[in-house]
N, C-alpha and C. Protein backbone atom coordinates (compact mmCIF):
# COMPACT_ATOMS: atom_id res chain seq x y z
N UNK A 1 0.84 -1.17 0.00
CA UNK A 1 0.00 0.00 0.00
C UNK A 1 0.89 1.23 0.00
N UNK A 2 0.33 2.32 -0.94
CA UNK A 2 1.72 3.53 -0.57
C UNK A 2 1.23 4.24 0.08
N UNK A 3 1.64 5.46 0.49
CA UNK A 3 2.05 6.28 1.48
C UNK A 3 1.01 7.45 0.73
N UNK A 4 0.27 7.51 1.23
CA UNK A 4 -0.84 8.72 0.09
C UNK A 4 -0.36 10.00 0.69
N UNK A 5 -0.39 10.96 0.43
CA UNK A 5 -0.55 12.39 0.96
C UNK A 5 -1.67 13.24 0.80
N UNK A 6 -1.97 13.85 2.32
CA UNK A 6 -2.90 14.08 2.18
C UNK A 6 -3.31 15.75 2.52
N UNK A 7 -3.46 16.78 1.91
CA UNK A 7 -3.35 18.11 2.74
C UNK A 7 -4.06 18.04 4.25
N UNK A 8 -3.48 18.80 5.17
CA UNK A 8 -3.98 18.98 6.25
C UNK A 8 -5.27 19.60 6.50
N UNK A 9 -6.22 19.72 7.37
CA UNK A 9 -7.40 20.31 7.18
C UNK A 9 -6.79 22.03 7.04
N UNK A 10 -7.48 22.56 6.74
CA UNK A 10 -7.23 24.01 6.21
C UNK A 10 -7.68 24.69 7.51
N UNK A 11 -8.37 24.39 8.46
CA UNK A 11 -8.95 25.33 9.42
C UNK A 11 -7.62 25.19 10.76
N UNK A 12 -6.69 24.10 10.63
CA UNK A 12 -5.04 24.21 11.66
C UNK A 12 -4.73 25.14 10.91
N UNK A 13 -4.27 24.68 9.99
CA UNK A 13 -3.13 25.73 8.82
C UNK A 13 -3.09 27.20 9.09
N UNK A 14 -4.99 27.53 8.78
CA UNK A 14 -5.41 29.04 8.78
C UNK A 14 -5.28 29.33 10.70
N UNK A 15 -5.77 28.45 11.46
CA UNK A 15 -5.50 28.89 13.03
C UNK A 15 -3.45 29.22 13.53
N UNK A 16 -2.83 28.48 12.85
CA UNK A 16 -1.14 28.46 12.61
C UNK A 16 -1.15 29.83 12.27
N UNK A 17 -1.35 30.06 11.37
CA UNK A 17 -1.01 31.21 10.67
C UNK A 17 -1.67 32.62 11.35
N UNK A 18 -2.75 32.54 11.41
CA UNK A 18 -3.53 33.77 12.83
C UNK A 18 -2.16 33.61 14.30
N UNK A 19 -2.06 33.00 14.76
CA UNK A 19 -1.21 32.49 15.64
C UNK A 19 0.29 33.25 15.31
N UNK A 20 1.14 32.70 13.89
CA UNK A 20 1.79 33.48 13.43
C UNK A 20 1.74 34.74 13.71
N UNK A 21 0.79 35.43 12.91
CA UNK A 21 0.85 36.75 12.66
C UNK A 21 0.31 37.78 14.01
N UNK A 22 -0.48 37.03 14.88
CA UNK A 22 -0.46 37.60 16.40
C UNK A 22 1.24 37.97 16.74
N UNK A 23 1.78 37.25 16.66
CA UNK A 23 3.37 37.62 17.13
C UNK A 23 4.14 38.34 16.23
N UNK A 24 3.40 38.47 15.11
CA UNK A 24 4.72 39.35 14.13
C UNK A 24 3.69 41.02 14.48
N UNK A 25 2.38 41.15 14.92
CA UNK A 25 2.06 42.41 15.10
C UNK A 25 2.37 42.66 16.83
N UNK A 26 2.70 41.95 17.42
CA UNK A 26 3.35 42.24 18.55
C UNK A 26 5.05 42.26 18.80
N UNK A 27 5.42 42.32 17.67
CA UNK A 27 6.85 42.17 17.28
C UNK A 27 6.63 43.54 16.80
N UNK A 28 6.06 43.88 15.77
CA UNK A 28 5.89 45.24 15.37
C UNK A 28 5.75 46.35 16.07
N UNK A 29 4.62 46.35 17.23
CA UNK A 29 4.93 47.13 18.42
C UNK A 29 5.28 47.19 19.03
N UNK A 30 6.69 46.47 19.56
CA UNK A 30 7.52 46.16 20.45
C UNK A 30 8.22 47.32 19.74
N UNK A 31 8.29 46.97 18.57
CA UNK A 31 9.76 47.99 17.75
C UNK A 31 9.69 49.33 17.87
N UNK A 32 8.19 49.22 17.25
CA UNK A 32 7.46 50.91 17.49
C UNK A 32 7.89 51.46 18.61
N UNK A 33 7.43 50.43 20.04
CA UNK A 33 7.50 51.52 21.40
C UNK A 33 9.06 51.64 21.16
N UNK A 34 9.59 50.75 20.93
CA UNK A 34 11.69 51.33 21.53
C UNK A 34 11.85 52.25 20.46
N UNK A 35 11.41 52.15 19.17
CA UNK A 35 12.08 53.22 18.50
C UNK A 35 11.65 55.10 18.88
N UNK A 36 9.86 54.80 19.27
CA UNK A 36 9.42 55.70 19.68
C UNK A 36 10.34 56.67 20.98
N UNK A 37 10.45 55.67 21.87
CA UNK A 37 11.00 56.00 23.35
C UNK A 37 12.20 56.64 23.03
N UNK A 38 12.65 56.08 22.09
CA UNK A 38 14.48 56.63 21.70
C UNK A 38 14.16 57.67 21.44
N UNK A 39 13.66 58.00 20.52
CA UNK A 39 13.24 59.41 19.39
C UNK A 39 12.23 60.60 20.09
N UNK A 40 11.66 60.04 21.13
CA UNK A 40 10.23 61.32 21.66
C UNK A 40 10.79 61.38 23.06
N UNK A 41 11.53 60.67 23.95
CA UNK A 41 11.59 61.00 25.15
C UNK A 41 13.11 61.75 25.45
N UNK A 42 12.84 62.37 26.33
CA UNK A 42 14.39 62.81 26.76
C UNK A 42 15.03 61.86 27.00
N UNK A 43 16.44 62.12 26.28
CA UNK A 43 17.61 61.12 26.25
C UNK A 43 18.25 61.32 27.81
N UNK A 44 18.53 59.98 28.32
CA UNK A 44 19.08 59.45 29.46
C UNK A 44 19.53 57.76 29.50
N UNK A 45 20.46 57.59 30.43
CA UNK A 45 20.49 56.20 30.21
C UNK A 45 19.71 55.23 30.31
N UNK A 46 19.06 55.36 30.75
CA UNK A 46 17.01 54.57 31.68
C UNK A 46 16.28 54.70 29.92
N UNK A 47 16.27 55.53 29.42
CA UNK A 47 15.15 55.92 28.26
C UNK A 47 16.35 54.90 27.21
N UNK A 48 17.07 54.97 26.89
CA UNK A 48 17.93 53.98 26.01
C UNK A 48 18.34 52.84 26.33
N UNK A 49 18.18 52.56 27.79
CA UNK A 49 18.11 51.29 28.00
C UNK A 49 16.52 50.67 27.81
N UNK A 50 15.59 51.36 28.16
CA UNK A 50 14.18 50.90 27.82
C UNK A 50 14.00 50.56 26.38
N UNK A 51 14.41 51.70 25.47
CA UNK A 51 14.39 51.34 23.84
C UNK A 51 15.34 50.42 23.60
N UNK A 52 16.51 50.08 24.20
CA UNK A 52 16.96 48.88 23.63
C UNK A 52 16.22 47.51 23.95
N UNK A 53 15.92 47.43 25.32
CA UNK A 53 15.12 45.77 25.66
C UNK A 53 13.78 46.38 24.86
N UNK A 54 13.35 46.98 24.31
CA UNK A 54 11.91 46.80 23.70
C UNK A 54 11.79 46.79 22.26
N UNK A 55 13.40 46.75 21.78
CA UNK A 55 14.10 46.54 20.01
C UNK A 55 14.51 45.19 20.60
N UNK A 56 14.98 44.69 21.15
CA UNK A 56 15.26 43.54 21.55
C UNK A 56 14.26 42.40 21.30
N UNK A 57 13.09 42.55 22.45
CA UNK A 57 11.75 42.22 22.41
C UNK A 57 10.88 41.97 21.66
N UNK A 58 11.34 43.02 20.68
CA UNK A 58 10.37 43.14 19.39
C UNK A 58 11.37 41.59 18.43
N UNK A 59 12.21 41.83 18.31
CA UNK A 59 13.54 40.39 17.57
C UNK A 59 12.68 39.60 17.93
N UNK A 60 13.31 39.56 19.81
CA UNK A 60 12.95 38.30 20.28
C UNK A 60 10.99 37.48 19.89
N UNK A 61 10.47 38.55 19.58
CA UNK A 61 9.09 38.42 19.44
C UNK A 61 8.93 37.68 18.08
N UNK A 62 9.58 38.74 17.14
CA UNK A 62 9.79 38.08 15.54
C UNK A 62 10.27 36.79 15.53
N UNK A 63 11.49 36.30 16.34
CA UNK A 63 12.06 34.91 15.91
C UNK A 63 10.89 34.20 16.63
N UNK A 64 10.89 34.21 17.56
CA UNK A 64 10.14 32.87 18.11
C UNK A 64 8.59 32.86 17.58
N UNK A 65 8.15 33.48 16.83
CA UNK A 65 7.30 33.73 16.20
C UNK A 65 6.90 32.80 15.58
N UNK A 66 8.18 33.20 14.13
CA UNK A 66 8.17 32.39 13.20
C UNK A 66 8.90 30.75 13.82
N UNK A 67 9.97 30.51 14.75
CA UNK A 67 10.15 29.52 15.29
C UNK A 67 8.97 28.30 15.55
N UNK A 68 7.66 29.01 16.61
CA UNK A 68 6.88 27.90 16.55
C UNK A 68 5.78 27.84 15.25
N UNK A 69 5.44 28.63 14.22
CA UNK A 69 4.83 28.21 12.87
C UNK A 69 5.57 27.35 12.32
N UNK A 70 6.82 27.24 12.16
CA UNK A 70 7.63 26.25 11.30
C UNK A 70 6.98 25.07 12.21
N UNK A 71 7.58 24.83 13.51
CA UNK A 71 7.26 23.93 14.07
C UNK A 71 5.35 23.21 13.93
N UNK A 72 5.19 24.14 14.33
CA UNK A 72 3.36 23.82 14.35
C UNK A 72 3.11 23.51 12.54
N UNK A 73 3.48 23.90 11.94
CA UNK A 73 3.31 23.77 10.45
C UNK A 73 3.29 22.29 10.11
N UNK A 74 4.86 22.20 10.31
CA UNK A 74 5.29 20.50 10.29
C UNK A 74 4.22 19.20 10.82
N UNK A 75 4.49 19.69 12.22
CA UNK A 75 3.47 18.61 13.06
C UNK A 75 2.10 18.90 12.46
N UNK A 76 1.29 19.90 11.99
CA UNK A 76 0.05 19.74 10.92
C UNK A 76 0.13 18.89 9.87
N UNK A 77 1.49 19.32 9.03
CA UNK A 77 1.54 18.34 7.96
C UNK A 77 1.87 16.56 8.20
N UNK A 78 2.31 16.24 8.95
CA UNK A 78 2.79 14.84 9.19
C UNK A 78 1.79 14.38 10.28
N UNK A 79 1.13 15.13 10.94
CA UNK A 79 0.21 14.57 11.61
C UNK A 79 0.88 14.05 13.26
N UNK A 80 1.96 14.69 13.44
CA UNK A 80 2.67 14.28 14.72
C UNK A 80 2.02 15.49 16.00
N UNK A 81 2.30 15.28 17.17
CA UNK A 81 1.52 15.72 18.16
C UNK A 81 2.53 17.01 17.98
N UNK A 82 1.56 18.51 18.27
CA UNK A 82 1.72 19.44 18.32
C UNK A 82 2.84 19.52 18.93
N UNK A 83 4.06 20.56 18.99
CA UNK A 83 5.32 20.92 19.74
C UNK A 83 4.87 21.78 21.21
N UNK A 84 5.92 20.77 22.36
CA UNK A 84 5.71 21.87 23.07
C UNK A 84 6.41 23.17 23.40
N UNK A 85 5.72 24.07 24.16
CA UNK A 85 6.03 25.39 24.14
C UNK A 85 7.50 25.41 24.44
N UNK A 86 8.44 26.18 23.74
CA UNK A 86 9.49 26.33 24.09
C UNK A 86 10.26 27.33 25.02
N UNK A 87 11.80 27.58 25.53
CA UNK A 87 12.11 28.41 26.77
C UNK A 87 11.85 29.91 25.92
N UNK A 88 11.39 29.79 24.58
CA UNK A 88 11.10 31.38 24.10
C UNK A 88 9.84 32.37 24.83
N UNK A 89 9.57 31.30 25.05
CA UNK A 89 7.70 31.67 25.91
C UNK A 89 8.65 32.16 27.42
N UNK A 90 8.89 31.85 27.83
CA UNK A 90 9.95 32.54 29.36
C UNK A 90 10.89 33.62 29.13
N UNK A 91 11.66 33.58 27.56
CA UNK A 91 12.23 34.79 27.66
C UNK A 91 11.65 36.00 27.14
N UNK A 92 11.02 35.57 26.64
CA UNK A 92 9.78 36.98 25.78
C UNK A 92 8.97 37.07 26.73
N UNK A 93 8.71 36.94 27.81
CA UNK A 93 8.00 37.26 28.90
C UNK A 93 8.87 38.06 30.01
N UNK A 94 10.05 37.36 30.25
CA UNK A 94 11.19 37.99 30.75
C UNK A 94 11.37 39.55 30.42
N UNK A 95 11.55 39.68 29.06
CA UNK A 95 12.13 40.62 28.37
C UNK A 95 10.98 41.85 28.40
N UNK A 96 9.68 41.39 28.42
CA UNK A 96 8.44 42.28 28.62
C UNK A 96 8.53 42.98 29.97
N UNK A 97 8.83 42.30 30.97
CA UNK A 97 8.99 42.49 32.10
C UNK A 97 9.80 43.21 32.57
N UNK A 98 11.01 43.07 32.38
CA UNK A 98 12.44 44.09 32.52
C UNK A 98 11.65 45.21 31.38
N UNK A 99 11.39 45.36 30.10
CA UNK A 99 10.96 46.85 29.90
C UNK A 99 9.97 47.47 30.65
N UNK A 100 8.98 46.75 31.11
CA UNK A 100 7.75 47.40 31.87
C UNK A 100 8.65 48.03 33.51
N UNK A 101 9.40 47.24 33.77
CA UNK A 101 9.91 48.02 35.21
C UNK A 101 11.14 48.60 34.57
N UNK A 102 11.52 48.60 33.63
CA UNK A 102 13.20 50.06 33.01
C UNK A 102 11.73 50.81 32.69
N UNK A 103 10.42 50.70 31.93
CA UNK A 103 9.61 51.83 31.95
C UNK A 103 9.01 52.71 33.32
N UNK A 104 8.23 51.68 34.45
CA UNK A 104 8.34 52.42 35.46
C UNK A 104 9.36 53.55 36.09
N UNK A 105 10.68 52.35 36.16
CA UNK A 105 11.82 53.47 36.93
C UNK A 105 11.86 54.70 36.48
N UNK A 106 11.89 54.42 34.54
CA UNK A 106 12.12 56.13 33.82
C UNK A 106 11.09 56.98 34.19
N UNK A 107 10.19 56.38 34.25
CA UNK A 107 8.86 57.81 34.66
C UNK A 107 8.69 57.94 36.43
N UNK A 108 9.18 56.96 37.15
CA UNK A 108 9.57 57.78 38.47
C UNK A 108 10.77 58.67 38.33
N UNK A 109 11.38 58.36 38.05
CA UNK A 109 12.80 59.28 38.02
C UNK A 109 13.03 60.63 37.40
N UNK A 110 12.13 60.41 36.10
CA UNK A 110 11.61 61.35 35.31
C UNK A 110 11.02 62.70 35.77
N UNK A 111 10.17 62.03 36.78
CA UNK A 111 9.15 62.50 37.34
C UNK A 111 9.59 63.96 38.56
């Protein structure tokens, strides 16, 4: 008997891909806020360290993005059990975190 191929249902594929692109428009505003922060706020070391972890963030957002679609893609097509979440999910959470408190400090200090 051979090995038929068969497309995957179209409604994973299209949920993969929503999934995808959730993280590439939160990759996008990651970039926005650091480039923003660099360019509109008074320059200090706190305000350029905030725009760098939130250009960072925004990367880190883009790769692992596309990291688990490849993955989730695959396991759709071959029919193998979904991937689990990888340590990207801890550092892109990490990295959210250190900008939200380098953002606090700058606007106490600011202040």
């Amino acid at each position: 008997m051979e090995n038929q191929h068969r497309e995957p249902d179209i409604r994973f594929s299209l949920a993969n891909e929503r999934t995808f692109l959730a993280w590439v428009r939160t990759a996008i505003g990651l970039v926005a806020a650091g480039v923003a922060i660099f360019h509109l706020v008074d320059e200090s070391a706190m305000t350029t360290i905030l725009a760098l972890l939130l250009l960072a963030a925004g990367a880190l957002a883009a790769f692992a993005g596309y990291s688990h679609f490849r993955r989730a893609d695959q396991a759709i097509r071959t029919g193998e059990p979904m991937p689990t979440r990888g340590p990207l999910i801890v550092v892109m959470t990490g990295a959210v975190l250190l900008a939200a408190v380098a953002g606090v400090i700058s606007v106490v200090v600011g202040a």
